[in-house]
C-alpha atoms as a PDB file:
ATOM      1  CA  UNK A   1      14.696  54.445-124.619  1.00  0.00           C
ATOM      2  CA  UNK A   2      16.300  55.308-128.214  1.00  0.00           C
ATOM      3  CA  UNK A   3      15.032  59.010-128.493  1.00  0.00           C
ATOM      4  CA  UNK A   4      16.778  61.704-131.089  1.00  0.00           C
ATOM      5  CA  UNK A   5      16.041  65.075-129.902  1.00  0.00           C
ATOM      6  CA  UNK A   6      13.821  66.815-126.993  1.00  0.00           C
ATOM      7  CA  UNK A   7      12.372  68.393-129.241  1.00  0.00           C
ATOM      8  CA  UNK A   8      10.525  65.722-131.607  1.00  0.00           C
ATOM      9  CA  UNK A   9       7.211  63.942-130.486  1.00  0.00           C
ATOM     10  CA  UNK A  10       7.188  60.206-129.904  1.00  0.00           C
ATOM     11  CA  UNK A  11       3.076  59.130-130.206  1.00  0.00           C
ATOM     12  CA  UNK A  12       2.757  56.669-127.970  1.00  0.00           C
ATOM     13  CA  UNK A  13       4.395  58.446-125.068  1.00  0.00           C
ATOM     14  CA  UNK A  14       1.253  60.912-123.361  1.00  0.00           C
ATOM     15  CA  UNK A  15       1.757  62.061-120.149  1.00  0.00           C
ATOM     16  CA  UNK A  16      -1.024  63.101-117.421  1.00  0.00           C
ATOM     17  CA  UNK A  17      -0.608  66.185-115.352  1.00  0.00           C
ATOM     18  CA  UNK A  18       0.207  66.587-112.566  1.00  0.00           C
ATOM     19  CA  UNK A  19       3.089  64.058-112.717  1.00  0.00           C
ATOM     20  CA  UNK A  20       4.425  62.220-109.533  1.00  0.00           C
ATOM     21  CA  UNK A  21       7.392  60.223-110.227  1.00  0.00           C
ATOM     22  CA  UNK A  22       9.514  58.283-106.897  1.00  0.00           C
ATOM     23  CA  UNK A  23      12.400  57.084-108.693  1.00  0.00           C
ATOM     24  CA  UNK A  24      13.753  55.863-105.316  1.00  0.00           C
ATOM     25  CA  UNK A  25      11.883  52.620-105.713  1.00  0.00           C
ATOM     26  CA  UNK A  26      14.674  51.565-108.461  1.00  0.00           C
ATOM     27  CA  UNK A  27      11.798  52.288-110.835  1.00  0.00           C
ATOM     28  CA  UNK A  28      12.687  53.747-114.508  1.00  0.00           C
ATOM     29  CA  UNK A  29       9.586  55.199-116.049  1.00  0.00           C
ATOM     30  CA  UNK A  30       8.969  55.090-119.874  1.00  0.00           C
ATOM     31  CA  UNK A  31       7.610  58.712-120.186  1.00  0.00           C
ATOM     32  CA  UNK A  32      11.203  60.248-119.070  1.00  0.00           C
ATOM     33  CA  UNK A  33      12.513  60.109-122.668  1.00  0.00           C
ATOM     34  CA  UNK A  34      16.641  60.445-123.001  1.00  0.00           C
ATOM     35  CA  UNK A  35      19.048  59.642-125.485  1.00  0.00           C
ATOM     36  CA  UNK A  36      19.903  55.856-126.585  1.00  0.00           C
ATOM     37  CA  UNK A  37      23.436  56.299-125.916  1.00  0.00           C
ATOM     38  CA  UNK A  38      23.165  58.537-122.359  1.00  0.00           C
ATOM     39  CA  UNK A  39      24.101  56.597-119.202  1.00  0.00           C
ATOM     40  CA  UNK A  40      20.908  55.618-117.419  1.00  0.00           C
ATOM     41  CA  UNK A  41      19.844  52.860-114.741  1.00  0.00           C
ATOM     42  CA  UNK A  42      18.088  52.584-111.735  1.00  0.00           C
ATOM     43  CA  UNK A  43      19.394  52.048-108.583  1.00  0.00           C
ATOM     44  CA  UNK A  44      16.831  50.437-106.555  1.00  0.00           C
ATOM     45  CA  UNK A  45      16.461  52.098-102.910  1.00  0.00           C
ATOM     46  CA  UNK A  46      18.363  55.182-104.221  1.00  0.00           C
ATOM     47  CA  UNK A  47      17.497  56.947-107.349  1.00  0.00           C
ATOM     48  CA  UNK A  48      17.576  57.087-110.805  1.00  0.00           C
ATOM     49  CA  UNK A  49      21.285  57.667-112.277  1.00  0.00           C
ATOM     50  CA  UNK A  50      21.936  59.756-115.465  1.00  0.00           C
ATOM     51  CA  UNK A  51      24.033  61.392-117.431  1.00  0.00           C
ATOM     52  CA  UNK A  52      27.949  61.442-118.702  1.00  0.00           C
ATOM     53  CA  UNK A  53      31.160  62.434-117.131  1.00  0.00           C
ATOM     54  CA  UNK A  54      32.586  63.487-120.447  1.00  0.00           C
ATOM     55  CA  UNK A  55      32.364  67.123-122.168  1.00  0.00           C
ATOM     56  CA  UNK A  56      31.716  65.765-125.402  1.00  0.00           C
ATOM     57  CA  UNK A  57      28.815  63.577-123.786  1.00  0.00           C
ATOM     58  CA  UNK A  58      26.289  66.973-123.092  1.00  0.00           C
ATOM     59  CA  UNK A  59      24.477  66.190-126.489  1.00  0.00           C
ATOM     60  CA  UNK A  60      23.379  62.978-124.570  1.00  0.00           C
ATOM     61  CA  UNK A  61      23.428  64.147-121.205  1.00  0.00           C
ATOM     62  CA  UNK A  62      19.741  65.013-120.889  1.00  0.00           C
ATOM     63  CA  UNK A  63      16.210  64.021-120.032  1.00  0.00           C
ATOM     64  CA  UNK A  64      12.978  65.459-121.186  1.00  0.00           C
ATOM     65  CA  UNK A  65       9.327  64.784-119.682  1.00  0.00           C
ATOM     66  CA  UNK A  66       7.404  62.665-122.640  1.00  0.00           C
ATOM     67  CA  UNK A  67       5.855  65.038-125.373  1.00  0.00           C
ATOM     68  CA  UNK A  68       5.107  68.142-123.048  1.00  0.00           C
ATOM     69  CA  UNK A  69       5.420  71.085-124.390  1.00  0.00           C
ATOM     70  CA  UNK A  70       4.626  73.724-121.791  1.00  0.00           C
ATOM     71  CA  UNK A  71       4.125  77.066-121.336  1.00  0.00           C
ATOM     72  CA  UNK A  72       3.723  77.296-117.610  1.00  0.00           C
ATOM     73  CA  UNK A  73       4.910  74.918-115.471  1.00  0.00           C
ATOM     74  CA  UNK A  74       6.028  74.019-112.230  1.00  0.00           C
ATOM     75  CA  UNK A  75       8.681  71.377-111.902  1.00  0.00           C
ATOM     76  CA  UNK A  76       9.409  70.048-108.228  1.00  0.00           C
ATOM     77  CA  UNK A  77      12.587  67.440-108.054  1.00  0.00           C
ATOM     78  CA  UNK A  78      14.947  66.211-105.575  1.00  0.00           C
ATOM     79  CA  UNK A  79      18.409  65.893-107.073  1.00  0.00           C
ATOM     80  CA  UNK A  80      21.987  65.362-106.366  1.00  0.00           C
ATOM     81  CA  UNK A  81      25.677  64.349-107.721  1.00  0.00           C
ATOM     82  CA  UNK A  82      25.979  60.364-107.860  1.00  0.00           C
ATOM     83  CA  UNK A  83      29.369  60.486-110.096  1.00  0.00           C
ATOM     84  CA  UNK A  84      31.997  63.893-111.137  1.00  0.00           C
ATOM     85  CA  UNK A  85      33.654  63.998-114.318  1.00  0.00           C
ATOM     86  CA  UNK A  86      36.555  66.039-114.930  1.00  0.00           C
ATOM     87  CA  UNK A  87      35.644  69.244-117.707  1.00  0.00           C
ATOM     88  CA  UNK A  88      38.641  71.336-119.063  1.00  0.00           C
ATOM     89  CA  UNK A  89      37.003  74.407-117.805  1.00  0.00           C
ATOM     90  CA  UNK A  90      33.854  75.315-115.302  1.00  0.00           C
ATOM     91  CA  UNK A  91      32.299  72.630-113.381  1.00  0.00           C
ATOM     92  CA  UNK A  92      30.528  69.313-113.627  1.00  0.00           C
ATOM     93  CA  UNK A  93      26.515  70.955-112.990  1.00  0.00           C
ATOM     94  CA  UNK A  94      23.111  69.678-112.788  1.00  0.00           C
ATOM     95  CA  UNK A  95      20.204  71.615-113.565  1.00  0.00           C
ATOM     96  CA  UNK A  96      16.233  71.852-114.802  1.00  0.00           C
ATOM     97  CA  UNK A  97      15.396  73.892-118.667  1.00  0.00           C
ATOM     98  CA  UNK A  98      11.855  74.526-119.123  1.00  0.00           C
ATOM     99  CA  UNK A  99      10.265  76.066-122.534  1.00  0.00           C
ATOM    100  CA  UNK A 100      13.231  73.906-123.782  1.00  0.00           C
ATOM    101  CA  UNK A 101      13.606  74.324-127.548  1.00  0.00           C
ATOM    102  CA  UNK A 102      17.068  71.711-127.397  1.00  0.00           C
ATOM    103  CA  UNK A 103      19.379  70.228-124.931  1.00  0.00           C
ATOM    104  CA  UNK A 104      22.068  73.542-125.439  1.00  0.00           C
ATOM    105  CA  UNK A 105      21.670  75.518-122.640  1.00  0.00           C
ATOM    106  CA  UNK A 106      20.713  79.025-123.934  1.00  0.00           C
ATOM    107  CA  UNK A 107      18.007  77.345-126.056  1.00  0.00           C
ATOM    108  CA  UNK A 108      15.038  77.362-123.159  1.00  0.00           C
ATOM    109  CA  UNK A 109      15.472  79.171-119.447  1.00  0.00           C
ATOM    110  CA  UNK A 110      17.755  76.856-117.410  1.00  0.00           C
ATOM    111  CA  UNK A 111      18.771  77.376-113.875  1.00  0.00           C
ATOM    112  CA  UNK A 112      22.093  74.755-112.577  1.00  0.00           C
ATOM    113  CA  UNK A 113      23.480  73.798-109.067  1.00  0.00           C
ATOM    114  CA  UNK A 114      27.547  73.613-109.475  1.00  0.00           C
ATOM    115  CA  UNK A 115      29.532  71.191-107.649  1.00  0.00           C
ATOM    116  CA  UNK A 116      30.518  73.822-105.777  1.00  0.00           C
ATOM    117  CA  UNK A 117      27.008  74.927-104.454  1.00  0.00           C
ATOM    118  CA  UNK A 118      26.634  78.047-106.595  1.00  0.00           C
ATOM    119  CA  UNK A 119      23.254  78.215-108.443  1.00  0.00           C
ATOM    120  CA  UNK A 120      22.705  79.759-112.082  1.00  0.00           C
ATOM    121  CA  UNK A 121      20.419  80.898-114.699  1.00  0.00           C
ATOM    122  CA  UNK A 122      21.512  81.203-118.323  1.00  0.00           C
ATOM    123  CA  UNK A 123      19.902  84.066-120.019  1.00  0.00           C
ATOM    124  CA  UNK A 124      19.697  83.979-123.832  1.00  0.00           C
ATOM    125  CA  UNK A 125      20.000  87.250-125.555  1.00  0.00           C
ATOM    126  CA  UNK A 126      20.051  89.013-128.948  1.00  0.00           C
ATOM    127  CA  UNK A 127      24.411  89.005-129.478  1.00  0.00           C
ATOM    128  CA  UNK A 128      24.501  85.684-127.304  1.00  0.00           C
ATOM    129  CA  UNK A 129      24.035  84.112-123.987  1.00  0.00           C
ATOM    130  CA  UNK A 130      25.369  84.823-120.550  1.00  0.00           C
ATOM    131  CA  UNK A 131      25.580  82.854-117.216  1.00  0.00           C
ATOM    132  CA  UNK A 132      24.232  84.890-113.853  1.00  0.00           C
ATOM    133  CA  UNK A 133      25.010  83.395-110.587  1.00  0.00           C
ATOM    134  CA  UNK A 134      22.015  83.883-108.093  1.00  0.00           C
ATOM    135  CA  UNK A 135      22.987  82.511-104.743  1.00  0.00           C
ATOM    136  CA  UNK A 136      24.990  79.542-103.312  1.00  0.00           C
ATOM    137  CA  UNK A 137      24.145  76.888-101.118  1.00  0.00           C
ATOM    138  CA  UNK A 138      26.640  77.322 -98.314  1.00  0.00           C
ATOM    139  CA  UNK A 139      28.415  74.133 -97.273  1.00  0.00           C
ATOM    140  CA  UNK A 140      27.248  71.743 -99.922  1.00  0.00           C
ATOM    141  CA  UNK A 141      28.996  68.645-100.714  1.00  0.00           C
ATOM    142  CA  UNK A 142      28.193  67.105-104.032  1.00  0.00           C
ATOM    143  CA  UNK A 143      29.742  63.978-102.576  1.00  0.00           C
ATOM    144  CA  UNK A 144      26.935  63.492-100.101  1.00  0.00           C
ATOM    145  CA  UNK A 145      24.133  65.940-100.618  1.00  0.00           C
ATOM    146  CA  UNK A 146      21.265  66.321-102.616  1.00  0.00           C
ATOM    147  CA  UNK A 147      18.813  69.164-102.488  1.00  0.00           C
ATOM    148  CA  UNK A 148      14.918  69.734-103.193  1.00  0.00           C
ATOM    149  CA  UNK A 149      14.407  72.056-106.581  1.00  0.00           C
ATOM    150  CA  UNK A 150      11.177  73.683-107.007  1.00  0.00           C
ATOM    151  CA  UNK A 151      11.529  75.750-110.925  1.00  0.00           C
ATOM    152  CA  UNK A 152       8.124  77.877-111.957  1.00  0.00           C
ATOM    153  CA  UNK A 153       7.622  79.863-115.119  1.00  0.00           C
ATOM    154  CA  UNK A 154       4.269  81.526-115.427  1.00  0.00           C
ATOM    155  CA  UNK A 155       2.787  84.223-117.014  1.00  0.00           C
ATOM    156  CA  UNK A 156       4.320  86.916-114.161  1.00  0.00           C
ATOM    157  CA  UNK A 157       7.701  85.547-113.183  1.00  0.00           C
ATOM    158  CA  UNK A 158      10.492  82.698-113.331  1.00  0.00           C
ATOM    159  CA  UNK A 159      11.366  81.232-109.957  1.00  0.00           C
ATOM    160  CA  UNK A 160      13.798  79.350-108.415  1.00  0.00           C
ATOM    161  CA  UNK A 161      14.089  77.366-105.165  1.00  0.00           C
ATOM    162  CA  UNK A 162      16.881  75.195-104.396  1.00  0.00           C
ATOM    163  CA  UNK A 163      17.243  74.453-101.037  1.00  0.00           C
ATOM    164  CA  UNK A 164      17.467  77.666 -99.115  1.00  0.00           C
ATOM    165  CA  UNK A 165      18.268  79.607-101.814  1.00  0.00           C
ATOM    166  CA  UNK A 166      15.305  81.571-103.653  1.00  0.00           C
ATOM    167  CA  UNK A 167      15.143  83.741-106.653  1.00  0.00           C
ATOM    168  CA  UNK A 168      12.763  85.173-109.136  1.00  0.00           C
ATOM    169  CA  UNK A 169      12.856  87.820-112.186  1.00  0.00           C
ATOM    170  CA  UNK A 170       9.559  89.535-113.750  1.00  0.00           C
ATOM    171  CA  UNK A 171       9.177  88.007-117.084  1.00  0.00           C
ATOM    172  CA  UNK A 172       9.185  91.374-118.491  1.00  0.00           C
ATOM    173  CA  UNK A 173      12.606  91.934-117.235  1.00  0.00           C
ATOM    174  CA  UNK A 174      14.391  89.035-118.773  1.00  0.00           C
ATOM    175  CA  UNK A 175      16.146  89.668-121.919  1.00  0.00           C
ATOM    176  CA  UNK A 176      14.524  86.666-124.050  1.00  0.00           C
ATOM    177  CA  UNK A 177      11.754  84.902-123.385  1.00  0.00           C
ATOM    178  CA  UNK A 178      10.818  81.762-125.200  1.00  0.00           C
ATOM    179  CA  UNK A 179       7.119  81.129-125.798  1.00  0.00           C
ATOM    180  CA  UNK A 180       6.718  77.757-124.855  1.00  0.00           C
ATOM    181  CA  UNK A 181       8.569  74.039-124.771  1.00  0.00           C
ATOM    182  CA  UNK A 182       9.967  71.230-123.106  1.00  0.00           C
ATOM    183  CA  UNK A 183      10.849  70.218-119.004  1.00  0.00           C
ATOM    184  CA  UNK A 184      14.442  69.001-119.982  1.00  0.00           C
ATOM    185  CA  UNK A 185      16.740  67.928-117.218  1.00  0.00           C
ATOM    186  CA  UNK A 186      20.273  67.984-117.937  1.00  0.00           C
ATOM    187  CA  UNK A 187      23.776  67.210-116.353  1.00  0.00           C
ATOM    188  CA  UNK A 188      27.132  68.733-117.838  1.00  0.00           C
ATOM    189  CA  UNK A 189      30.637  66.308-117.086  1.00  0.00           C
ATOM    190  CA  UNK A 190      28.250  64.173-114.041  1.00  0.00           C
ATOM    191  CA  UNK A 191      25.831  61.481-113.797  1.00  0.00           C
ATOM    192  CA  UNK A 192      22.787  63.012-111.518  1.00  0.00           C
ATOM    193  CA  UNK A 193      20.818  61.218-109.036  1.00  0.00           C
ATOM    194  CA  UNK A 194      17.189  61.609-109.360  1.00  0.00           C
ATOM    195  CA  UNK A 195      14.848  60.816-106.778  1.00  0.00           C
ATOM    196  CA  UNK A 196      11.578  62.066-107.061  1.00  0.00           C
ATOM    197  CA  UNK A 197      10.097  64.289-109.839  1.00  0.00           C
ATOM    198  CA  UNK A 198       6.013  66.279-109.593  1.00  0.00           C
ATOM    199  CA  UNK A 199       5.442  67.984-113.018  1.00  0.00           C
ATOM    200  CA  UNK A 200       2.117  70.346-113.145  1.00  0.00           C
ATOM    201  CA  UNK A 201       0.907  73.039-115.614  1.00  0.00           C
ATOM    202  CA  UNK A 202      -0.191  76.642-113.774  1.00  0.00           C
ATOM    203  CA  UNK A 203      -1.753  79.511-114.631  1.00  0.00           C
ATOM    204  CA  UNK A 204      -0.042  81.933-112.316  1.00  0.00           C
ATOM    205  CA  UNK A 205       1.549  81.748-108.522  1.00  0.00           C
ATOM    206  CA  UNK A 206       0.925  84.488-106.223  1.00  0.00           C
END
């Protein structure tokens, strides 16, 4: 679908929560809104592929969840590597953004897997952003693997599971926090594989 930004509103595109997308089925749902010029296609009996090996290809390289706009959420996805690029520096990444305000990264709370394993969270701040690694998933091959990502923000905490790896930081305690916005999946230098997706709005988790 031809879509500008995450962040404007398309009127014909509602979406019911909670969401349950298999994308295994080789089916490519009209309420997962991308850019007209991003690589996208189904792969029937495998997943949905995404994305685009090239650095100057992030402006296109993401995926948002029709015209939510969210202020706690829980986003459940299974996720993987179908294609590497080469970037001049870091590494290729996939990750999940919610309260998105735009696809850069510091503009909503993203969390990324590497190719490497390691997991991050960008934190947006008042000089700046930085990048905080909060675990690794030992012995992960982005050739083969994918991994099940479970992302909450509510009014207490954000959390992170991917895989084994957990991790979770007070609200209070993060440096910037934006009020609300959009479920935006992203790649950076990689075309993702996507193979199921549950979207729900929460009040609070335990």
């Amino acid at each position: 679908m031809i879509f500008v930004a995450p962040f404007d509103d398309i009127s014909n595109v509602a979406v019911k929560l909670p969401l349950t997308l298999d994308l295994s089925t080789g089916h490519d749902p009209d309420v997962l809104l991308s850019p007209g010029r991003a690589h996208r296609r189904a792969l029937p009996g495998r997943f949905l592929e995404f994305g685009s090996l090239f650095e100057a290809g992030f402006r296109y390289s993401w995926m948002t969840v029709g015209n939510l706009k969210l202020r706690h959420s829980r986003v459940r996805a299974r996720l993987g590597f179908s294609r590497l690029g080469k970037p001049a520096a870091d590494q290729p990444w996939l990750g999940i953004m919610l309260r998105g305000q735009s696809f850069w990264a510091n503009h909503g709370h993203l969390m990324n897997l590497r190719a490497d394993g390691s997991i991050w969270v960008t934190l947006e701040r008042d000089t700046g952003h930085d990048n905080e690694q909060i675990g690794k998933v030992d012995g992960f091959n982005p050739a083969t693997d994918d991994l099940d990502f479970d992302i909450t923000m509510d009014a207490k905490a954000w959390r992170i599971q991917v895989g084994a790896v957990t991790w979770a930081r007070s609200i209070s305690d993060l440096p910037h926090v934006f009020w609300d916005g959009k479920i935006i999946i992203q790649t950076y230098c990689a075309w993702l594989a996507l193979k199921s997706l549950t979207v729900e709005e929460i009040q609070w988790m335990a």
